[in-house]
Protein backbone atom coordinates (compact mmCIF):
# COMPACT_ATOMS: atom_id res chain seq x y z
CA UNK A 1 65.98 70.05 -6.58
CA UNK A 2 66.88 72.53 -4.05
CA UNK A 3 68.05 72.43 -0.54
CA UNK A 4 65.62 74.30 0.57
CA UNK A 5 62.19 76.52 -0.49
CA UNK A 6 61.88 79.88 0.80
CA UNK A 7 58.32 81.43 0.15
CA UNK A 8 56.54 84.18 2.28
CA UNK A 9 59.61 84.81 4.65
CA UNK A 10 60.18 81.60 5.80
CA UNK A 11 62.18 78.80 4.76
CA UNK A 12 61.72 75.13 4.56
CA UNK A 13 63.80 72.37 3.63
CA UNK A 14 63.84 69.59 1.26
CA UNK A 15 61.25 66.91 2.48
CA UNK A 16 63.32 63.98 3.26
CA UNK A 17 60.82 60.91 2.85
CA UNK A 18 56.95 61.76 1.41
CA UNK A 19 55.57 64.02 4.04
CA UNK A 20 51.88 64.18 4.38
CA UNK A 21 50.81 67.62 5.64
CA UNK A 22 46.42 66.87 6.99
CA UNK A 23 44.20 69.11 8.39
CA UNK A 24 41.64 67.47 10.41
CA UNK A 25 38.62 70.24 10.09
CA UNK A 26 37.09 70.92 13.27
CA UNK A 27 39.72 68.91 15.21
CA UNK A 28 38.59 69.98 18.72
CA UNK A 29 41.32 69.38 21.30
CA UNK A 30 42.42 68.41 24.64
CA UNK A 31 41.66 66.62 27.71
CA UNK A 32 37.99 66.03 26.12
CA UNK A 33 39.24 66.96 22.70
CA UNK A 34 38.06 64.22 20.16
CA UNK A 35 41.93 62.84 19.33
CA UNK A 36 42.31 62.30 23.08
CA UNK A 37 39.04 60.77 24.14
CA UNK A 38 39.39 58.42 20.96
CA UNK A 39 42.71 56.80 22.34
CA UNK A 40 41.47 56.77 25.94
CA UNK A 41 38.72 54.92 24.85
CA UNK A 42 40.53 52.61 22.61
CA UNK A 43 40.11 53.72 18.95
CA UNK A 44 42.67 55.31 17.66
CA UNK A 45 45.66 52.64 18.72
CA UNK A 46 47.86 53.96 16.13
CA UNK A 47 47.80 57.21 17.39
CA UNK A 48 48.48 56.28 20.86
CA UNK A 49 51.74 53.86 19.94
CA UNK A 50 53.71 56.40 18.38
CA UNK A 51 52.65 59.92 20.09
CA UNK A 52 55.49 59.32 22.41
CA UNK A 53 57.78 58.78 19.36
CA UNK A 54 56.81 61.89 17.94
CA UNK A 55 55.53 65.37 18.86
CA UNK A 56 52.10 66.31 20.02
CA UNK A 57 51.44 69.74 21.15
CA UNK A 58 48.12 72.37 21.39
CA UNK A 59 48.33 75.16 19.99
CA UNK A 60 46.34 77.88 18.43
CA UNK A 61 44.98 79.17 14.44
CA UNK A 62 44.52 82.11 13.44
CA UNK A 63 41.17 84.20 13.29
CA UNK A 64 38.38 83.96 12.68
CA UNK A 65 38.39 80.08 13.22
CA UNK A 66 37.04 78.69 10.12
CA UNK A 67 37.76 76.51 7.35
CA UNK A 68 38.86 78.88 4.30
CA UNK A 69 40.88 81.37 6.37
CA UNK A 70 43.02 78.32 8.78
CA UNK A 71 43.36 76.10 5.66
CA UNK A 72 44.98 79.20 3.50
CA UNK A 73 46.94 80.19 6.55
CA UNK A 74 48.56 76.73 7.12
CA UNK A 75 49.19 76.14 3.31
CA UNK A 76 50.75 79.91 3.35
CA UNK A 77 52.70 80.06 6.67
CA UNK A 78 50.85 83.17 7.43
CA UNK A 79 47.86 85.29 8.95
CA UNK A 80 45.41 86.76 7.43
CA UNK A 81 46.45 89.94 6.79
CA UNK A 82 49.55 88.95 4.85
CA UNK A 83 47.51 86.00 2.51
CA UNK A 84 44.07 87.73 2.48
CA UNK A 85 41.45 84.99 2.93
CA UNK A 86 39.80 86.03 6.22
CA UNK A 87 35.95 84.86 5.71
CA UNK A 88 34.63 82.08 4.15
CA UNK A 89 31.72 84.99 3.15
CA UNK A 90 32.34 88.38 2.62
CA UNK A 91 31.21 91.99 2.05
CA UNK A 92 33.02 92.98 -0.85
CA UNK A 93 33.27 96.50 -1.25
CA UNK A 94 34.69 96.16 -4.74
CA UNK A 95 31.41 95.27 -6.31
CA UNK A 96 29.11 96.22 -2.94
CA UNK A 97 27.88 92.52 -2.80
CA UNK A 98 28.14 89.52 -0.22
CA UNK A 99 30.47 87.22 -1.70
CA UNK A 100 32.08 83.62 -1.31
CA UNK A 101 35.58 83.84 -0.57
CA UNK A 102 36.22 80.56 -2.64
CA UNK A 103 37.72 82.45 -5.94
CA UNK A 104 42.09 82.37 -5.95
CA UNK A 105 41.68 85.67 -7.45
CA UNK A 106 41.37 86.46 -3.41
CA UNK A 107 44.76 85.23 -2.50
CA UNK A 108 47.09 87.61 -1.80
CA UNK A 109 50.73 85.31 -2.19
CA UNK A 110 51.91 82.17 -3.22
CA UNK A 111 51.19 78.69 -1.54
CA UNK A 112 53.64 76.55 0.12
CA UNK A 113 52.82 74.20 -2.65
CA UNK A 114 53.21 76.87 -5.61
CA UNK A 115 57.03 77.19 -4.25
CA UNK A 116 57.75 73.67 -4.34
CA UNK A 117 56.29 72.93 -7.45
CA UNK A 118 58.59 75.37 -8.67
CA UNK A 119 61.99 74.07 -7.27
CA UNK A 120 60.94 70.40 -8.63
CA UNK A 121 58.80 69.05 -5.94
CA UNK A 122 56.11 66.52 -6.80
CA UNK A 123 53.06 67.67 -5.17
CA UNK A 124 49.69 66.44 -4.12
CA UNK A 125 46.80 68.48 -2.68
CA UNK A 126 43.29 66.32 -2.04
CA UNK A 127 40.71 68.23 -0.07
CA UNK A 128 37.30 66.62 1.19
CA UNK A 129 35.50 70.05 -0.49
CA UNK A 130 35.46 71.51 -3.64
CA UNK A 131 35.15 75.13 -2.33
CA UNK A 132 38.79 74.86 -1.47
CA UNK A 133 40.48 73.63 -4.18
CA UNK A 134 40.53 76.76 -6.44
CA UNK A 135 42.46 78.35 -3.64
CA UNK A 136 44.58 75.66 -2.17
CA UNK A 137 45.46 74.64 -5.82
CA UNK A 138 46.46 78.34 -7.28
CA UNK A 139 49.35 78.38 -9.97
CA UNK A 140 50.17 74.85 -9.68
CA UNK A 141 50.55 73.38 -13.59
CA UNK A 142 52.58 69.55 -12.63
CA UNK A 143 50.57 69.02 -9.29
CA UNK A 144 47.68 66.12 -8.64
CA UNK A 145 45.11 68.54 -7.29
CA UNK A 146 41.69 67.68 -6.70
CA UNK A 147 38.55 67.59 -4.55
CA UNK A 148 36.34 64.30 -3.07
CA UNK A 149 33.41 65.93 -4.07
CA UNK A 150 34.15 66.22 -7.38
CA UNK A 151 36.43 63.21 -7.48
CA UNK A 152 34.61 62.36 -10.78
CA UNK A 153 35.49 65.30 -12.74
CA UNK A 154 39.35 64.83 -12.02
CA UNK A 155 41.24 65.25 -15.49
CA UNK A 156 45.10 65.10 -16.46
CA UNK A 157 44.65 68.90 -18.16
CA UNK A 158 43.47 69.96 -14.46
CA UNK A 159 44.05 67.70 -11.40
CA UNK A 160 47.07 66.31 -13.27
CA UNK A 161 45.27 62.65 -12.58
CA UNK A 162 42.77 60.86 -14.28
CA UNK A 163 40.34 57.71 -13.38
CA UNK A 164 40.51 58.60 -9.51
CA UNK A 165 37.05 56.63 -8.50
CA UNK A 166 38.51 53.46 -10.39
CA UNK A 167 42.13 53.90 -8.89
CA UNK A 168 40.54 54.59 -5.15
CA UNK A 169 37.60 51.76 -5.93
CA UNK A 170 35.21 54.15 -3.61
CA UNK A 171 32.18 55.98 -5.75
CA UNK A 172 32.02 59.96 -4.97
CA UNK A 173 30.82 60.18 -1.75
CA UNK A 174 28.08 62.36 -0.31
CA UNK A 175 29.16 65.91 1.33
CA UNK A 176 27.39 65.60 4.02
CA UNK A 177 28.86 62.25 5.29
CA UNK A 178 32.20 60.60 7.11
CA UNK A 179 32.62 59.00 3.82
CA UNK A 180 33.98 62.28 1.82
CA UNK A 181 36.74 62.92 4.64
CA UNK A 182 37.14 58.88 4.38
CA UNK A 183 37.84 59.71 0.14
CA UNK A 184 40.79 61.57 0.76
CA UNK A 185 43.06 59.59 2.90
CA UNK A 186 42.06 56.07 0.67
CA UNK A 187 43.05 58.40 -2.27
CA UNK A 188 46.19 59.42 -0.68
CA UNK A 189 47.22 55.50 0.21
CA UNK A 190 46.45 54.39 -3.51
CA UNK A 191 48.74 57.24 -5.08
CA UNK A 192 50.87 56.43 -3.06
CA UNK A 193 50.88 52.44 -3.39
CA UNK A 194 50.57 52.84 -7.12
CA UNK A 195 53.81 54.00 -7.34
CA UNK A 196 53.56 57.57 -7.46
CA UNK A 197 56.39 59.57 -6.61
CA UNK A 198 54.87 62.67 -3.81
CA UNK A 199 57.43 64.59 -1.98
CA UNK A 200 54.89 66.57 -0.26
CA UNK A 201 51.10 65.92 0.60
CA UNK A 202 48.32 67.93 1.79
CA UNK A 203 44.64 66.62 2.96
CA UNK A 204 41.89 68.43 4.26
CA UNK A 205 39.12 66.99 5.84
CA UNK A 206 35.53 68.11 6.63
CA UNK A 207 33.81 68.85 9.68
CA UNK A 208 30.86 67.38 9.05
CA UNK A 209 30.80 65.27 11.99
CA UNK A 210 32.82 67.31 14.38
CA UNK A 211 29.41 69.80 13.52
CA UNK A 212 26.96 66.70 14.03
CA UNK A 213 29.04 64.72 17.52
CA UNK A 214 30.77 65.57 20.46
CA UNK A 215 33.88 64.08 21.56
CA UNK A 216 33.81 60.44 23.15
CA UNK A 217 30.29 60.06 21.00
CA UNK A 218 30.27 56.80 19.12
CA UNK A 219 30.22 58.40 15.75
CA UNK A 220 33.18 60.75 16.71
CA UNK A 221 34.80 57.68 17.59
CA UNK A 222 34.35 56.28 14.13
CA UNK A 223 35.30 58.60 12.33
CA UNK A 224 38.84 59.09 14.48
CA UNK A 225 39.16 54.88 14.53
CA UNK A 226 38.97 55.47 10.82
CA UNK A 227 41.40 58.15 10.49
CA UNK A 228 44.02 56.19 12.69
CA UNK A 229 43.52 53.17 10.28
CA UNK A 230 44.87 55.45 7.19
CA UNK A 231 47.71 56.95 9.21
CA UNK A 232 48.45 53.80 10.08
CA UNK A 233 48.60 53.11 6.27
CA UNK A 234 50.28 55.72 5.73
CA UNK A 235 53.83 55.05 7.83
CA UNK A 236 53.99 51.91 6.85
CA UNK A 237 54.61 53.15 3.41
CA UNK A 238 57.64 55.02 5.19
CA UNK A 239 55.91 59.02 5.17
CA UNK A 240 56.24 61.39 7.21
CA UNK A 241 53.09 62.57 8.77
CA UNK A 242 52.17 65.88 10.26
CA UNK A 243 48.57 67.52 10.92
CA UNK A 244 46.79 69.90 12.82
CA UNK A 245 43.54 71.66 12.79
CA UNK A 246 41.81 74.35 11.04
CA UNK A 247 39.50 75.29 14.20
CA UNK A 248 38.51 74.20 17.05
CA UNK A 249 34.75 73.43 18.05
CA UNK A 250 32.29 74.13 20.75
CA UNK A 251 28.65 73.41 21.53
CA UNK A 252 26.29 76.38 21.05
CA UNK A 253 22.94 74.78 22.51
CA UNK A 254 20.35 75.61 25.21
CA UNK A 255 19.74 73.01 28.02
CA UNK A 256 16.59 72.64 25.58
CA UNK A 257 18.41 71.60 22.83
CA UNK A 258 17.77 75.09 20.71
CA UNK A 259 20.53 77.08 19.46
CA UNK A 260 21.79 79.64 21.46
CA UNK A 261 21.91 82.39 19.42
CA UNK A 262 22.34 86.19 19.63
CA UNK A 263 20.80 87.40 16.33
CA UNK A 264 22.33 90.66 16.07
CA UNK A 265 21.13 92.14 13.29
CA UNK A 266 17.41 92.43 14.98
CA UNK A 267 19.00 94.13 17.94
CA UNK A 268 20.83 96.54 16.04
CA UNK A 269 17.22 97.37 14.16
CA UNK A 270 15.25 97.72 17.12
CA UNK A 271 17.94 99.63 19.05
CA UNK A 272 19.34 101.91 15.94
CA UNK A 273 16.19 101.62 13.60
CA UNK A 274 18.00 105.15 11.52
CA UNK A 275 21.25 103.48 11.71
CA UNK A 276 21.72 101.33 8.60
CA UNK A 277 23.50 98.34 10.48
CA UNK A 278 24.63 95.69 8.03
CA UNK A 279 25.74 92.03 9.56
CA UNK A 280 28.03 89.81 8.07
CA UNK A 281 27.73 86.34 9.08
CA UNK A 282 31.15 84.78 7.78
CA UNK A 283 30.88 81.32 8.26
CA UNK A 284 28.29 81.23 5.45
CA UNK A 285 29.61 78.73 2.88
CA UNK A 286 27.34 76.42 0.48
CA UNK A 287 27.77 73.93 3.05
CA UNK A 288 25.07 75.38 5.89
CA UNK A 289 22.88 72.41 6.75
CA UNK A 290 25.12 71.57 9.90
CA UNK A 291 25.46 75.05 10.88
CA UNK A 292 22.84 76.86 9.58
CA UNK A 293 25.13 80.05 9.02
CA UNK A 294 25.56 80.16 12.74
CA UNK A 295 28.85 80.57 14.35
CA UNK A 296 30.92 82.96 16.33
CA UNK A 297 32.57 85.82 14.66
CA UNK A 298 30.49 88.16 12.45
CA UNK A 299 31.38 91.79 11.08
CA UNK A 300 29.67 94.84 10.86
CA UNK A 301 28.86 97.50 8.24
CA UNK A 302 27.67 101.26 9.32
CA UNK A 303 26.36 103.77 7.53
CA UNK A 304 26.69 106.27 10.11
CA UNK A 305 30.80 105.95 10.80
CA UNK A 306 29.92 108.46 14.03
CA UNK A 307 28.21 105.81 15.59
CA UNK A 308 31.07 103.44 15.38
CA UNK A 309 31.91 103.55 19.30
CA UNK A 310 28.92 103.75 20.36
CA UNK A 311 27.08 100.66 18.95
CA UNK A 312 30.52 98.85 19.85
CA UNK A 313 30.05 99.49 23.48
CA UNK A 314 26.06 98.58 23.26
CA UNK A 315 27.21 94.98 21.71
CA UNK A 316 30.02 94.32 24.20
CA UNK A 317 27.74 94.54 27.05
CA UNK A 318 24.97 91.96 25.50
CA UNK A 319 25.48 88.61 27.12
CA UNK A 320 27.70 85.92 25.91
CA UNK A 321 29.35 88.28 23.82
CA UNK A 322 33.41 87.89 24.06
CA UNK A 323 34.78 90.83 22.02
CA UNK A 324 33.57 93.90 20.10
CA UNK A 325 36.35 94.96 18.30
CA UNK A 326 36.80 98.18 15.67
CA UNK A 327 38.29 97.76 12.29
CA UNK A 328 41.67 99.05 13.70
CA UNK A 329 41.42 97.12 16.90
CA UNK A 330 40.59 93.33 14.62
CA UNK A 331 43.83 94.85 12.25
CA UNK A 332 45.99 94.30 15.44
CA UNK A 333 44.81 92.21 17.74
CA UNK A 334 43.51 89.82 15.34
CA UNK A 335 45.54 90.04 12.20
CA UNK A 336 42.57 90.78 9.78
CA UNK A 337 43.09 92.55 6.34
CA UNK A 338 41.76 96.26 6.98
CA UNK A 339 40.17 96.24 3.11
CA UNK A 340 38.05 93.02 4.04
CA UNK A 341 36.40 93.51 6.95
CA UNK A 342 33.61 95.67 8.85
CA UNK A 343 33.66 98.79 10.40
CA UNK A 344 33.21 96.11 13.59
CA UNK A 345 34.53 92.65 14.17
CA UNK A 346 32.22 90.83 16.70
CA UNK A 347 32.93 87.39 18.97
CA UNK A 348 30.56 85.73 20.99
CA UNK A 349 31.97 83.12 23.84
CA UNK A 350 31.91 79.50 23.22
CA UNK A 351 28.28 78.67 24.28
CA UNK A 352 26.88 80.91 22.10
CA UNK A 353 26.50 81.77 18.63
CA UNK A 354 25.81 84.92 16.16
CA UNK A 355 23.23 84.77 13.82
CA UNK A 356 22.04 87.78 11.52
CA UNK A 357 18.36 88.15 11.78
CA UNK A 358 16.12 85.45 13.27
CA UNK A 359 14.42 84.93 9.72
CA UNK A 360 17.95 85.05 7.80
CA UNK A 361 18.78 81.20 9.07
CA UNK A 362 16.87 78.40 7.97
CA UNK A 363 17.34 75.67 11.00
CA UNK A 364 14.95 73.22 9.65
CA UNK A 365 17.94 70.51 8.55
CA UNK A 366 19.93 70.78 11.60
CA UNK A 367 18.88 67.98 13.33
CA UNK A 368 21.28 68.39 16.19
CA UNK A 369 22.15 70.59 18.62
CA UNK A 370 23.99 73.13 17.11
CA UNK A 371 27.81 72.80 17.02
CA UNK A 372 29.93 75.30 15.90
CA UNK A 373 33.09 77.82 15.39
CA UNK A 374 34.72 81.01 14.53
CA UNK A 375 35.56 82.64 18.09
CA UNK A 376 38.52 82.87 20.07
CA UNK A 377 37.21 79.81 22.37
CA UNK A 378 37.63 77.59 19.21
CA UNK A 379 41.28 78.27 18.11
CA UNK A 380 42.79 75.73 20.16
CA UNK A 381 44.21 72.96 18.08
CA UNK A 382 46.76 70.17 17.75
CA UNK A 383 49.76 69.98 16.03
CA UNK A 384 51.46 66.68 15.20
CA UNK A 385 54.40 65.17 13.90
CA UNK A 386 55.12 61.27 13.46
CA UNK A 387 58.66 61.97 14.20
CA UNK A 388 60.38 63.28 17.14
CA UNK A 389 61.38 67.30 16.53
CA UNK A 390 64.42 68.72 17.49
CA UNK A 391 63.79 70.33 21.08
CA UNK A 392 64.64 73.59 19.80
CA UNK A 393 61.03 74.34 18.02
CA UNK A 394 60.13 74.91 21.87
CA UNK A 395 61.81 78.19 21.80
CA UNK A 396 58.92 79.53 19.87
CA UNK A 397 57.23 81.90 21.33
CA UNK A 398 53.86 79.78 20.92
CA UNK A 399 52.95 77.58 18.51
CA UNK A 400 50.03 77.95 15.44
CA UNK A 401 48.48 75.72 13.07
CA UNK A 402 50.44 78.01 10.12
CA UNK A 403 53.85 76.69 11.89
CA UNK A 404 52.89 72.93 10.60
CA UNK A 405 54.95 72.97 7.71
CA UNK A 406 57.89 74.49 9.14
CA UNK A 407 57.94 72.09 12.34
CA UNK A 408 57.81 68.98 9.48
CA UNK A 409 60.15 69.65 7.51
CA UNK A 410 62.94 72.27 9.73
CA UNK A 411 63.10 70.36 13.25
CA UNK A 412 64.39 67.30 12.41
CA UNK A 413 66.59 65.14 14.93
């Protein structure tokens, strides 16, 4: 056991007590931010005893706000140009196809977790989805890894735990439900009742119903009561807890109740029918019922590189776009990989969305007004620790969901 692990220039110490690291997916925050309205309303009384024993804070993730790049940031303790993961669908110019970014091959450096494994740590890593286990759970041989989705297929060769459904007494719950971000924490709290010795934890949750509910809503509330009765669980078996958010969330919906969508890739066809215009929409995962593909950052391939400026300025002037950006421009404003992205990096503002063509999105399962991510208006997010920090992490210059991990475990009192 060492002092302390140092792993993509950063250091952090030695975990003093089992500290659970969570990402609450979709985690929308602030005055009408879904933690917040829960405890005014009375559901999450947990939360609301010990937030002024701890540290709560808003802060920011990094871009594009979704779930693959924010959880490989955090789990890193960096951007996206330094770990690689910047979609959760890409263009891949190495084989010229549109491709899942779900593969570890994709990674760029090691995980938080990889680095403690290897200085002795006992690790666990349970994520609501199986899309992000591969990556979360790259080059760890001793660690519990696993997903809720696939609970059932857990195995001692390759999750390093066996039998999970029996030990958690909950049968494999249904994506598209409470219930598989529900799987994770009651896995957590038997591992950890069983005897299991964990120096660090990490859950992530889904967003299914931060896609479906507002803030304040009754299921929202659920869901958040819920989570408050497993952190609640979880002190009293003396950890540490810590989480923050992947992304933030924002409705994208006509008064009508229709999305509001700017489907760029028929406006780029009618306007420049000889320019071969080819949109990315990133948020495409195999999860798309809730979202229909629809969020808030897309990137664009051109044919014609001469036309580069030009079709940026006609897309920055289209309404309820926020920023048309060049592949340079994303590189250093927004920390993207260079080798991974478009010739142009496109953000719409937080009541819209950005769809592809009209007849690439099938809508017919979202049942709800669309809610949805990806833009700069959804990277607000909270950051908390169970425990009171050392005032000196407010010297920062601001704070980011990829700073979780060093504010648990360096700012201690």
């Amino acid at each position: 056991m060492k002092n302390s692990v140092s792993i993509n220039n950063r250091s952090y110490n030695w975990p003093k007590k089992t500290t659970i690291i969570i990402c609450l997916d979709g985690s929308e925050p602030g005055k009408d931010g879904y933690i917040e309205k829960a405890i005014e309303m009375g559901f999450m009384p947990c939360m609301k005893s010990i937030i002024s024993q701890g540290t709560y804070e808003i802060g920011k993730c990094a871009m594009p706000s979704f779930t693959n790049v924010n959880n490989l940031s955090i789990v890193t303790g960096t951007t996206p140009d330094v770990h690689g993961i910047c979609a959760n669908f890409f263009y891949n110019p190495e084989d010229k196809k549109e491709t899942l970014m779900n593969d570890d091959s994709f990674l760029r450096v090691p995980t938080i977790f990889e680095a403690f494994e290897k200085a002795g740590a006992n690790v666990a890593v349970i994520t609501a989805k199986d899309k992000l286990k591969k990556l979360l759970g790259k080059n760890l041989k001793k660690s519990i890894c696993f997903s809720a989705e696939k609970a059932d297929l857990a195995n001692l060769q390759d999750s390093r735990i066996e039998n999970v459904l029996e030990l958690v007494g909950k049968p494999v719950p249904e994506v598209y439900s409470a219930d598989l971000s529900e799987f994770i924490f009651a896995a957590a709290v038997k591992i950890l009742e069983k005897g299991e010795k964990i120096d660090l934890m990490y859950l992530s949750t889904t967003d299914y119903i931060q896609h479906k509910c507002a803030p304040g809503s009754d299921i929202a509330n659920s869901f958040y009561k819920m989570i408050d009765s497993y952190i609640e669980k979880l002190l009293s078996l003396g950890c540490k807890i810590a989480f923050t958010a992947d992304h933030g969330m924002k409705a994208k919906s006509k008064p009508d109740g229709t999305p509001n969508v700017i489907y760029l890739q028929d406006l780029l066809n009618n306007n420049y029918p000889e320019d071969k215009c080819n949109v990315i929409c990133t948020i495409t995962d195999p999860y798309v019922i809730h979202h229909g593909a629809l969020g808030s950052f897309v990137t664009i391939y051109l044919d014609n590189k001469d036309k580069i400026n030009e079709i940026k300025n006609y897309i920055q002037a289209i309404e309820g776009i926020d920023v048309a950006l060049t592949k340079e421009e994303a590189v250093n404003k927004l920390n993207q990989p260079a080798d991974r992205i478009g010739d142009l990096v496109v953000t719409c503002k937080a009541s819209f969305a950005l769809g592809k063509g009209e007849k690439d999105h099938d809508l017919s399962q979202l049942k709800e007004p669309l809610r949805s991510h990806g833009g700069l208006d959804e990277t607000s997010i909270p950051i908390f620790i169970s425990e009171k920090l050392d005032d000196s992490y407010k010297k920062k210059e601001k704070l980011n969901n990829y700073d979780i991990f060093d504010l648990a475990l360096n700012y201690d009192r």
